[in-house]
Protein backbone atom coordinates (compact mmCIF):
# COMPACT_ATOMS: atom_id res chain seq x y z
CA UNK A 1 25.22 11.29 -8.70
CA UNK A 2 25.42 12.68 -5.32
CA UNK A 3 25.83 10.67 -2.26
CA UNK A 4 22.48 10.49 -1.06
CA UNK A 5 21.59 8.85 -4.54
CA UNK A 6 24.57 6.56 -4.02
CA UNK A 7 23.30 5.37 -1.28
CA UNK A 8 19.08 5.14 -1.93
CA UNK A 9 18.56 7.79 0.23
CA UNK A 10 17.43 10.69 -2.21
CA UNK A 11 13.66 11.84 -1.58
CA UNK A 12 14.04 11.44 2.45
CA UNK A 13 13.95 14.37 3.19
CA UNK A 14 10.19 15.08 1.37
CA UNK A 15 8.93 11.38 2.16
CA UNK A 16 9.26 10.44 -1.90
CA UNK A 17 11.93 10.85 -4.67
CA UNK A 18 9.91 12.29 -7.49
CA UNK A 19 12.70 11.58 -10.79
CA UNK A 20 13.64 8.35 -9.52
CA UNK A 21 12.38 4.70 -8.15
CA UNK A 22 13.77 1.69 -7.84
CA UNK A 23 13.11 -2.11 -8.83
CA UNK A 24 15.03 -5.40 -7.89
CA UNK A 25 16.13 -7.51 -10.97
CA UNK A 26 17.66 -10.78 -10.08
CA UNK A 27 21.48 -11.35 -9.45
CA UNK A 28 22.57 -14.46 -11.27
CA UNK A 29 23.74 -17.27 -9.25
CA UNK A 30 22.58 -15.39 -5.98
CA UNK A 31 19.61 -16.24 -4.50
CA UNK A 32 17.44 -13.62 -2.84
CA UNK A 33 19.72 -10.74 -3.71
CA UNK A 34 19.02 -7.89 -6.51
CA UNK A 35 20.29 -5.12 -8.09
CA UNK A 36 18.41 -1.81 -8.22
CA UNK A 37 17.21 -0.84 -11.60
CA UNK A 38 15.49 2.05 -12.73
CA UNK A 39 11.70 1.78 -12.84
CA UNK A 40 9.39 4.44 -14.27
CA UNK A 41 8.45 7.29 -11.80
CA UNK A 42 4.85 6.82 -12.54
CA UNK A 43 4.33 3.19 -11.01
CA UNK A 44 4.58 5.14 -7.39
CA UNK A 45 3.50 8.28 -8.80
CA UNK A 46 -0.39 8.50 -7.94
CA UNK A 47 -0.27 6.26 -5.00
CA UNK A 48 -0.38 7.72 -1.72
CA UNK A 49 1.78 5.70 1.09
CA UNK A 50 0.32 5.78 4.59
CA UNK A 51 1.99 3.22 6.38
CA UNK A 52 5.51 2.53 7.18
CA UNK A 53 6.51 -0.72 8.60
CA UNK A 54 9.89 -2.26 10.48
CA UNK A 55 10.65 -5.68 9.58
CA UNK A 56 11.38 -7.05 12.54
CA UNK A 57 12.56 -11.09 13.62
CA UNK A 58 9.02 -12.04 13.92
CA UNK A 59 7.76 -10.86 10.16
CA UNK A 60 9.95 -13.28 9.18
CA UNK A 61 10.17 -16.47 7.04
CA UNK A 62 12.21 -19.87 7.05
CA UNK A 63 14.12 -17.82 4.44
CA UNK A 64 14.95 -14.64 6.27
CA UNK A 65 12.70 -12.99 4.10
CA UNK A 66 9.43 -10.80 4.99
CA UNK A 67 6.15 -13.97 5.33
CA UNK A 68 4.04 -13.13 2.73
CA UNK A 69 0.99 -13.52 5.10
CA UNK A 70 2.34 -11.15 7.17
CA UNK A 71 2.41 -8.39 4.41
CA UNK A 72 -0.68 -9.12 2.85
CA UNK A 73 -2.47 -8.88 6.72
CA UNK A 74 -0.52 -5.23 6.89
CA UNK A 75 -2.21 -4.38 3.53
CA UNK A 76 -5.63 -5.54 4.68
CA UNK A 77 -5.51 -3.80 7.89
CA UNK A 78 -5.05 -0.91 5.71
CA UNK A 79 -6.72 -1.19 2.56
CA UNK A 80 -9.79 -1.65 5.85
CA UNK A 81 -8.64 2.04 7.18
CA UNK A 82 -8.69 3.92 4.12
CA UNK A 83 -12.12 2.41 2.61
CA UNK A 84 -13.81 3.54 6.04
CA UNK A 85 -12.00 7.15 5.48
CA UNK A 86 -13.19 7.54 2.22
CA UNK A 87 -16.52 5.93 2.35
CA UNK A 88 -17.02 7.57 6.30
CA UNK A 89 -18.46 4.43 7.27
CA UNK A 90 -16.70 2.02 9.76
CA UNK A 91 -18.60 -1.28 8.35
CA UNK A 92 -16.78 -2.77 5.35
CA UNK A 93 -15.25 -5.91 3.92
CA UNK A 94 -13.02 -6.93 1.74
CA UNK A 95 -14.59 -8.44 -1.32
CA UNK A 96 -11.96 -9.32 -3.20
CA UNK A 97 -7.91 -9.32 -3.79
CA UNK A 98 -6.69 -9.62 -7.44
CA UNK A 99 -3.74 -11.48 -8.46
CA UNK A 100 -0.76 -10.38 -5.83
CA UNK A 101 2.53 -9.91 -7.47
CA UNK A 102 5.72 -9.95 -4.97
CA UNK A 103 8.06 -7.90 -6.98
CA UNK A 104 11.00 -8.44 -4.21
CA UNK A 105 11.77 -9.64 -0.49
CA UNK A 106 12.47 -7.55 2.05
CA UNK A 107 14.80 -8.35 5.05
CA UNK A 108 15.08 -8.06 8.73
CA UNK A 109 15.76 -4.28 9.33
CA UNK A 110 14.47 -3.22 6.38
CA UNK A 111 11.52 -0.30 6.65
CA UNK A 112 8.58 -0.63 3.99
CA UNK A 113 5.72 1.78 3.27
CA UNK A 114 2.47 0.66 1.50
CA UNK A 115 0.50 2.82 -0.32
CA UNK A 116 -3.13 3.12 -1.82
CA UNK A 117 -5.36 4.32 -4.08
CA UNK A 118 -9.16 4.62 -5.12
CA UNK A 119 -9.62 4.04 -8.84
CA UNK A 120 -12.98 3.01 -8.69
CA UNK A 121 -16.67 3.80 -6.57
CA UNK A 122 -19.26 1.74 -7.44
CA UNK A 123 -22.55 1.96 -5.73
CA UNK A 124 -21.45 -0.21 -2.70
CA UNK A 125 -17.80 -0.40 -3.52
CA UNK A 126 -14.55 0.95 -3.73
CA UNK A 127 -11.84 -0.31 -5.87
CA UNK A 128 -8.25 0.20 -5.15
CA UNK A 129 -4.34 -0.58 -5.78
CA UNK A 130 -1.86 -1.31 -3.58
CA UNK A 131 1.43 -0.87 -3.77
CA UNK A 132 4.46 -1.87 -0.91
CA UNK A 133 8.26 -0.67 -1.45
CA UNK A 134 11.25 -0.17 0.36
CA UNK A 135 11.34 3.29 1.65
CA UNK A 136 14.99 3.95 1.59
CA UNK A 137 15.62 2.36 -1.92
CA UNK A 138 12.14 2.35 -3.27
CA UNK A 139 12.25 -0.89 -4.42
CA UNK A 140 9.34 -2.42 -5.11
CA UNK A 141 8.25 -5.05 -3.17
CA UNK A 142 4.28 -5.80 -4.11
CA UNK A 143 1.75 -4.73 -6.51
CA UNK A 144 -1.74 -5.57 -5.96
CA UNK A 145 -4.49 -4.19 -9.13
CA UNK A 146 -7.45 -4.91 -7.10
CA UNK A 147 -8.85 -5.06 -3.58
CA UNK A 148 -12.52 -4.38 -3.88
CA UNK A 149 -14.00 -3.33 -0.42
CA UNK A 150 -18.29 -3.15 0.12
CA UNK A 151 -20.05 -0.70 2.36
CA UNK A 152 -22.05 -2.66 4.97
CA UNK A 153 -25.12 -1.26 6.71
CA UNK A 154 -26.35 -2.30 10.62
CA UNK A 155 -27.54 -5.42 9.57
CA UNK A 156 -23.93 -6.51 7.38
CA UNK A 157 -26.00 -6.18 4.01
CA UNK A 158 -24.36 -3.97 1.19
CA UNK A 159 -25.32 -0.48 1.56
CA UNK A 160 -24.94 2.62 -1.01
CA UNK A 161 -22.35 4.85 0.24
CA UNK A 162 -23.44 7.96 -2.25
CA UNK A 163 -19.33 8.77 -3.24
CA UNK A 164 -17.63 9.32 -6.76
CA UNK A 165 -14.35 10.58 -5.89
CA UNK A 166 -11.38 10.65 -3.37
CA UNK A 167 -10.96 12.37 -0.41
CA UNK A 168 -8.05 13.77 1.46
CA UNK A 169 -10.28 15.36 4.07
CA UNK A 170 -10.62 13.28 7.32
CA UNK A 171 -13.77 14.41 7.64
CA UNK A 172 -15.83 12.14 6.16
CA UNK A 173 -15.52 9.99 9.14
CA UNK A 174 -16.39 12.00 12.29
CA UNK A 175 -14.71 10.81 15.48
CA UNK A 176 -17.83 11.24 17.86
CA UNK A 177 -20.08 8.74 15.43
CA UNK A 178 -22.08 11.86 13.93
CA UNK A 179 -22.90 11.22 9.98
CA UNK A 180 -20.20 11.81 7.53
CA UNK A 181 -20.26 14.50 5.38
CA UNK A 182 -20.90 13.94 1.64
C-alpha cells in the first residue's frame, strides 16, 4: 500500500480512484466515527460527480455533523442543473425523491462531491441517482435511487422533451435561448 492509499488520497490526481472506494462501518462504542471499508468499485462507477462542496461552520448540525437539509438542497440544486442540460430546457421540477439513505456524516472541513446519473427518459421525465461521498476517502455519504424531474412548457404544464439517452455535450442547452439541439 503506498502512502497516498494510506492516507485516502489515491485517485487525486485523475478526480476518481478506479480499483478502490470507500464506505464507513460503525466503530463500536464511538459515536459518529467509522472505519473505512472496502466497497465495490461499481457503486461510484457509472455516476458522474459534478459538484464538489466545503463543509463549512454553517452546513452544520447540533451534532457537528453535515444538516441533512442542507445536503439534500445541494442535491436539488443540482439534480435541477443537470435535468435542464440534458433535457435543454430551463423549466423543470422535481417530481419526486425516493427513499434517501445517509450512508455516513461528514464533518466541518471535510470536501464532498455529488454525482448523477440518467437511468431513465420518459416522455416528460427524467429519472436519475444520486450519489454524495467524501472526495478524499470516498466514503460514501448518500445514496438516493430516484429523483424524477418533468419538463415544463410556458404555461408550467408537462411538456415532451423528445430524448432517449444521455448527453455529455453542453449543447443541448444554448446559452443565447436559441432551441436545443436534439
Amino acid at each position: 500500500m503506498t502512502t497516498q492509499e494510506q492516507h485516502g488520497f489515491a485517485g487525486l490526481a485523475d478526480g476518481v480512484d478506479d480499483d478502490v472506494f470507500y464506505e464507513v462501518a460503525p466503530v463500536s462504542g464511538r459515536r459518529g466515527q467509522g472505519s473505512a471499508v472496502p466497497a465495490t468499485a461499481s457503486e461510484h462507477a457509472d455516476i458522474n460527480f459534478y459538484t464538489r462542496k466545503w463543509i463549512k461552520p454553517e452546513d452544520l448540525n447540533a451534532n457537528g455533523t453535515l444538516f441533512g437539509g442542507s445536503l439534500l438542497r445541494w442535491i436539488d440544486e443540482e439534480a435541477t442543473i443537470y435535468t435542464i442540460v440534458q433535457l435543454g430546457n430551463p423549466r423543470v421540477v422535481t417530481k419526486f425523491i425516493s427513499e434517501i439513505n445517509f450512508v455516513s456524516s461528514a464533518r466541518q472541513g471535510d470536501l464532498v462531491e455529488m454525482g448523477l446519473r440518467a437511468t431513465a427518459f420518459g416522455r416528460t421525465s427524467i429519472t436519475m441517482r444520486a450519489r454524495v461521498r467524501n472526495m478524499v476517502t470516498g466514503a460514501s455519504i448518500l445514496t438516493i435511487e430516484r429523483i424524477v424531474f418533468v419538463s415544463l412548457d410556458e404555461s408550467g404544464e408537462p411538456a415532451p422533451h423528445g430524448f432517449s439517452e444521455i448527453t455529455y455535450e453542453r449543447d443541448r442547452f444554448s446559452p443565447r435561448g436559441a432551441a436545443p439541439t436534439a
